[in-house]
Protein backbone atom coordinates (compact mmCIF):
# COMPACT_ATOMS: atom_id res chain seq x y z
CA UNK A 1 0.00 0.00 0.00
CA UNK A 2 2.62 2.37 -0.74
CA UNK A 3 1.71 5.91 -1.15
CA UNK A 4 -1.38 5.90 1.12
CA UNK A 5 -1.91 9.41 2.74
CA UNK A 6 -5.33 11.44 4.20
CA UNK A 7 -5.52 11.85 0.56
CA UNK A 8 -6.90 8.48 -0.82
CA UNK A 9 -6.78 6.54 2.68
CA UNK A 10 -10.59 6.11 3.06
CA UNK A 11 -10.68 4.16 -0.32
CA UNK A 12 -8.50 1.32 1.07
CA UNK A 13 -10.43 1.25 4.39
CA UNK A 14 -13.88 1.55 2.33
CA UNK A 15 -13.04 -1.71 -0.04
CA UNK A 16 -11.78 -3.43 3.11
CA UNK A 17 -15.39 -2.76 4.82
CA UNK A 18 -17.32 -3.88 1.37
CA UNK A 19 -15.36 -6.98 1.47
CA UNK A 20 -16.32 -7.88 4.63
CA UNK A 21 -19.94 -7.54 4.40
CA UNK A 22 -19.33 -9.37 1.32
CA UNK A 23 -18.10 -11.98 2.92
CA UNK A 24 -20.71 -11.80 6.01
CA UNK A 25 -23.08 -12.58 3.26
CA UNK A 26 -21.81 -14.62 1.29
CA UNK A 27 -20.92 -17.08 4.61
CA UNK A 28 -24.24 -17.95 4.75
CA UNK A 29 -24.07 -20.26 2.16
CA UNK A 30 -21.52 -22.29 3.41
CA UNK A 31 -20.39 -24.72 6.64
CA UNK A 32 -21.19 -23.01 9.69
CA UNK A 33 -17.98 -23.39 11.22
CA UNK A 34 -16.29 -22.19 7.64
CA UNK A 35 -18.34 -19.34 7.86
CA UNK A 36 -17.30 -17.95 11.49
CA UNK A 37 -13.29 -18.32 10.22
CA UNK A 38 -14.06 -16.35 7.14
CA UNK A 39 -15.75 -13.79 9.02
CA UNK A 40 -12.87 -13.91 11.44
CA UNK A 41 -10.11 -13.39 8.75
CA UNK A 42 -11.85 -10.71 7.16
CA UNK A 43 -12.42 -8.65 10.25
CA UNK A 44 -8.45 -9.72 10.96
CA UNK A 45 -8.30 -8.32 7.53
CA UNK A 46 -9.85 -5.09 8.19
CA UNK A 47 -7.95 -4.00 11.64
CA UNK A 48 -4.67 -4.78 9.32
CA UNK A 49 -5.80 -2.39 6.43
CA UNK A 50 -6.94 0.14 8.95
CA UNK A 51 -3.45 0.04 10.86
CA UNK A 52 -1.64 0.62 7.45
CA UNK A 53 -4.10 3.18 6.04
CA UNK A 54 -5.02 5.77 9.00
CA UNK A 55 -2.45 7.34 10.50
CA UNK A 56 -3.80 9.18 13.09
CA UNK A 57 -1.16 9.28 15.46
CA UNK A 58 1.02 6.92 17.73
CA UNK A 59 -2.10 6.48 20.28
CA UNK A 60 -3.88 5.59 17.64
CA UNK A 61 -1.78 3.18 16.36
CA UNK A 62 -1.20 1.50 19.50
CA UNK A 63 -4.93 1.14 19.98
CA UNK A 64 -5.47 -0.76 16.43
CA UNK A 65 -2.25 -3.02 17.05
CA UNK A 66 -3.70 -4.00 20.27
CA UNK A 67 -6.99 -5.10 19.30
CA UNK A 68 -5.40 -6.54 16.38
CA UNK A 69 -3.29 -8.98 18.49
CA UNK A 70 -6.06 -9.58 21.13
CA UNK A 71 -8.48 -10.47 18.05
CA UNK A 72 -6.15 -12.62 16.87
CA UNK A 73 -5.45 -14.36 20.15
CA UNK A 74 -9.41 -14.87 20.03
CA UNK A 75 -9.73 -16.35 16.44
CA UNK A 76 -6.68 -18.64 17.54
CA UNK A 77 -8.49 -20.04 20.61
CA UNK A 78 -11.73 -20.21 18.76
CA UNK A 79 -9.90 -22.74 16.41
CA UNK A 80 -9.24 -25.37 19.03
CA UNK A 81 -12.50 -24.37 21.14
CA UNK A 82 -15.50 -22.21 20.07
CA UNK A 83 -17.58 -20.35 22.64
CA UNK A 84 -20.44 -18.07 22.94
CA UNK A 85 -18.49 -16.23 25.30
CA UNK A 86 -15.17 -16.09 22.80
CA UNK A 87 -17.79 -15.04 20.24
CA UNK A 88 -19.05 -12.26 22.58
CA UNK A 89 -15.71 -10.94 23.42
CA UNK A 90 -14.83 -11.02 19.63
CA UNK A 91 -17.91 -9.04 19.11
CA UNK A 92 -17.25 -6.53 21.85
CA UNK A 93 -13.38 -5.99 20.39
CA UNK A 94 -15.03 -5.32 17.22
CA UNK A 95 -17.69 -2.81 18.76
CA UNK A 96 -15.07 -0.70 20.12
CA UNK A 97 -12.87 -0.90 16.76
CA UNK A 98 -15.39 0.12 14.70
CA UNK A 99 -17.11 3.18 17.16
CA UNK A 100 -12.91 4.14 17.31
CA UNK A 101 -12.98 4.15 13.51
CA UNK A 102 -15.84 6.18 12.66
CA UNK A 103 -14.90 8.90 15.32
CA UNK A 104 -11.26 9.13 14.08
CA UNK A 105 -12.71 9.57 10.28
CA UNK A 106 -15.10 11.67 11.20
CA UNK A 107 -12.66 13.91 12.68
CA UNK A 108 -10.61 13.16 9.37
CA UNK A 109 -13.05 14.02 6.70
CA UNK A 110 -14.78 16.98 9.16
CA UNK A 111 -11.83 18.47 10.16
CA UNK A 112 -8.42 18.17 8.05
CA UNK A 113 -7.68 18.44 4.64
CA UNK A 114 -8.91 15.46 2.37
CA UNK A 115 -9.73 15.98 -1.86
CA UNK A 116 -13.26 15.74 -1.95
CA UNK A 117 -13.16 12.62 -3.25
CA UNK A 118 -11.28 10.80 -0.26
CA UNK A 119 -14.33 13.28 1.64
CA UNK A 120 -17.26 11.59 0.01
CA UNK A 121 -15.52 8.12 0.27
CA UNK A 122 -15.29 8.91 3.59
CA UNK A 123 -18.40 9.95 4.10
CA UNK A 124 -19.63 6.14 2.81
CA UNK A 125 -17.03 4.76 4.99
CA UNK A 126 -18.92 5.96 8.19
CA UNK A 127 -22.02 5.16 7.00
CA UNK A 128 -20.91 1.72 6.46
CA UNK A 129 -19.35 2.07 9.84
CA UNK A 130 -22.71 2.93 11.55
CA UNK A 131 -24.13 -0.34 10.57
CA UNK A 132 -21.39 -2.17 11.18
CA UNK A 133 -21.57 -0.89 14.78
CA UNK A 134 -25.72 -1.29 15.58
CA UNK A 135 -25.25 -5.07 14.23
CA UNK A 136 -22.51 -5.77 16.76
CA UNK A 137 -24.95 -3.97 19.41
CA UNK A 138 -27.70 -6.37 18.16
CA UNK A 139 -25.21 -9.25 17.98
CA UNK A 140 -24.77 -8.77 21.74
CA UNK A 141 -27.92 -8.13 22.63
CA UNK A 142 -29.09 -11.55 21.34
CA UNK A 143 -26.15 -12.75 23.28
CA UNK A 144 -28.22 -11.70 27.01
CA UNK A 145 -31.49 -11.23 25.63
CA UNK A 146 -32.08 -14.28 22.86
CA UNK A 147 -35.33 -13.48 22.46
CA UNK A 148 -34.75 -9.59 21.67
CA UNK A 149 -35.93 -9.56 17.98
CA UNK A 150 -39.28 -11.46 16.42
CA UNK A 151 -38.27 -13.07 13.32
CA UNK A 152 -34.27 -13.53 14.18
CA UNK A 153 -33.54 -16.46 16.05
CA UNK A 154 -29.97 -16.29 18.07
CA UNK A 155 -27.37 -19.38 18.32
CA UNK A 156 -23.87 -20.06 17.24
CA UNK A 157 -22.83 -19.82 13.66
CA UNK A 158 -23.30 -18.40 9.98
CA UNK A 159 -26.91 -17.42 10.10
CA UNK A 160 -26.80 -15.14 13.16
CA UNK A 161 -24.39 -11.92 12.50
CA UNK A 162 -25.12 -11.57 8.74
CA UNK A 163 -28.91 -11.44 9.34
CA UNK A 164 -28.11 -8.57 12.34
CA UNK A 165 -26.48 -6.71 9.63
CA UNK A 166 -29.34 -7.17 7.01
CA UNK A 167 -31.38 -6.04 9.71
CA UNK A 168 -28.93 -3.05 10.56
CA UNK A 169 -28.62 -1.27 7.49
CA UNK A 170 -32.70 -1.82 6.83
CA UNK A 171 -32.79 -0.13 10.06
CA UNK A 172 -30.06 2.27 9.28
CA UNK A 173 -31.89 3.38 5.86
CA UNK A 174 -35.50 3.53 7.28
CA UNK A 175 -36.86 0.92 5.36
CA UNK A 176 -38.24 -1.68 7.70
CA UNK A 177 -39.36 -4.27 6.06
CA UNK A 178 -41.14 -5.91 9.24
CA UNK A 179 -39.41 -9.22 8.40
CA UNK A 180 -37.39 -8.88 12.18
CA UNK A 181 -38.34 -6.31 14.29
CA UNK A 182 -37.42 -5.71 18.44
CA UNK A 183 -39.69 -7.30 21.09
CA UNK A 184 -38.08 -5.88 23.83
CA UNK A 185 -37.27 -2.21 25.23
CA UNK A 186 -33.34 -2.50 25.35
CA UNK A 187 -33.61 -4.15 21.05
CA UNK A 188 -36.49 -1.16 20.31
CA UNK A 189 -34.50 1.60 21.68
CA UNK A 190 -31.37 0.62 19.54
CA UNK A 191 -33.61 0.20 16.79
CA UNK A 192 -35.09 3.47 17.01
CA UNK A 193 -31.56 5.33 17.81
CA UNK A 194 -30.37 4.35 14.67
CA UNK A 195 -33.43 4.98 12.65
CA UNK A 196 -33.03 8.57 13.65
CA UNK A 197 -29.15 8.80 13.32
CA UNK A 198 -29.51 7.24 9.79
CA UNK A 199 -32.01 9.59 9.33
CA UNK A 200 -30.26 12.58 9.70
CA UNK A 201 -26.52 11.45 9.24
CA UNK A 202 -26.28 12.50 5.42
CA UNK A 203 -28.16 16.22 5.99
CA UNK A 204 -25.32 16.88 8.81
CA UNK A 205 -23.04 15.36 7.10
CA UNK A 206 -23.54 17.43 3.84
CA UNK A 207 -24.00 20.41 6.08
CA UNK A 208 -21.01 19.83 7.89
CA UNK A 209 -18.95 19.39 4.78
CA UNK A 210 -19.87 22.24 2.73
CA UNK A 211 -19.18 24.52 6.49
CA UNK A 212 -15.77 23.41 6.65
CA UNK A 213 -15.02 23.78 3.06
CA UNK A 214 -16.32 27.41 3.04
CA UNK A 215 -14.05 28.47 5.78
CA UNK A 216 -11.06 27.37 3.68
């Protein structure tokens, strides 16, 4: 990845992120088990790209290379013995990855100076980020709460995650299809929290954006 700089590096981390809801979905299809290592080596994937790509400082990069070994530790004991309590901390490493991400290019594309391509790429980065991080919420709320969603059964491997993220970025977009929906307060509030920031993310956004670029 030579020559990556804050002035293309949200187009490495943005095909990183399409891959691996690519993958999410496409793991459906196959062995169960199959499916939780792809998933695994394509989030592995992910932290590696971001490490390389977004230099936001040495904080920052200790932050990424730590949750990049301690994911790895995870998806090495999850090869000899699978949990739902490996899974959950798996899923909670990847909650605070992905909330880390979307701050520090928010701050990117907001804040410092980006062509407006890299911006808009951006842009579509975070949004991918935003369901990336209410489908881990959901992931762990059917974790304590199995029952949390009508329509979205919760156990151990390929079906559970990719359906949370079907049902995240239906959320995310307003759509709501009624095929799942949350029977319980702690599932509805989530659901209705991202409704509204996926309602108004791309009108701040935009807004935001065009601020910063007039003060230039």
């Amino acid at each position: 990845m030579s020559g990556v700089n804050q002035q293309n590096n949200f187009i490495f981390l943005g095909v990183a992120l399409v891959a691996l809801l690519l993958v999410s979905a496409l793991s459906r299809s196959i062995h169960a088990d199959l499916s939780v290592h792809f998933n695994q080596i394509m989030t592995l994937a992910t932290l590696a790209v971001t490490y390389k790509t977004l230099n936001f400082g040495p904080r920052w990069r200790r932050f990424i290379g730590i949750t990049l070994v301690l994911c790895l530790v995870l998806a090495a004991f999850a090869i000899f013995k699978s949990t739902p309590e490996v899974t959950l901390a798996y899923r909670v490493l990847g909650l605070v990855f992905f909330i880390g991400t979307a701050v520090k290019c928010g701050h990117q594309v907001l804040f410092s100076k980006t062509t407006p391509t890299n911006a808009i790429v951006g842009t579509l980065t975070i949004y991918l980020l935003l369901g990336l991080i209410w489908a881990t919420l959901y992931a762990i709320t059917l974790y304590f709460i199995p029952d949390a969603f009508k329509g979205l059964a919760s156990g151990p491997g390929a079906d559970t995650f990719p359906r949370v993220l079907y049902f995240s970025y239906v959320t995310l977009a307003t759509l709501g299809y009624g095929d799942i929906s949350p029977t319980v307060p702690i599932s509805r509030t989530l659901a209705y929290l991202q409704a509204v920031t996926g309602t108004f993310y791309l009108a701040i956004i935009v807004a935001s954006l065009i601020g910063s670029r007039l003060k230039k």
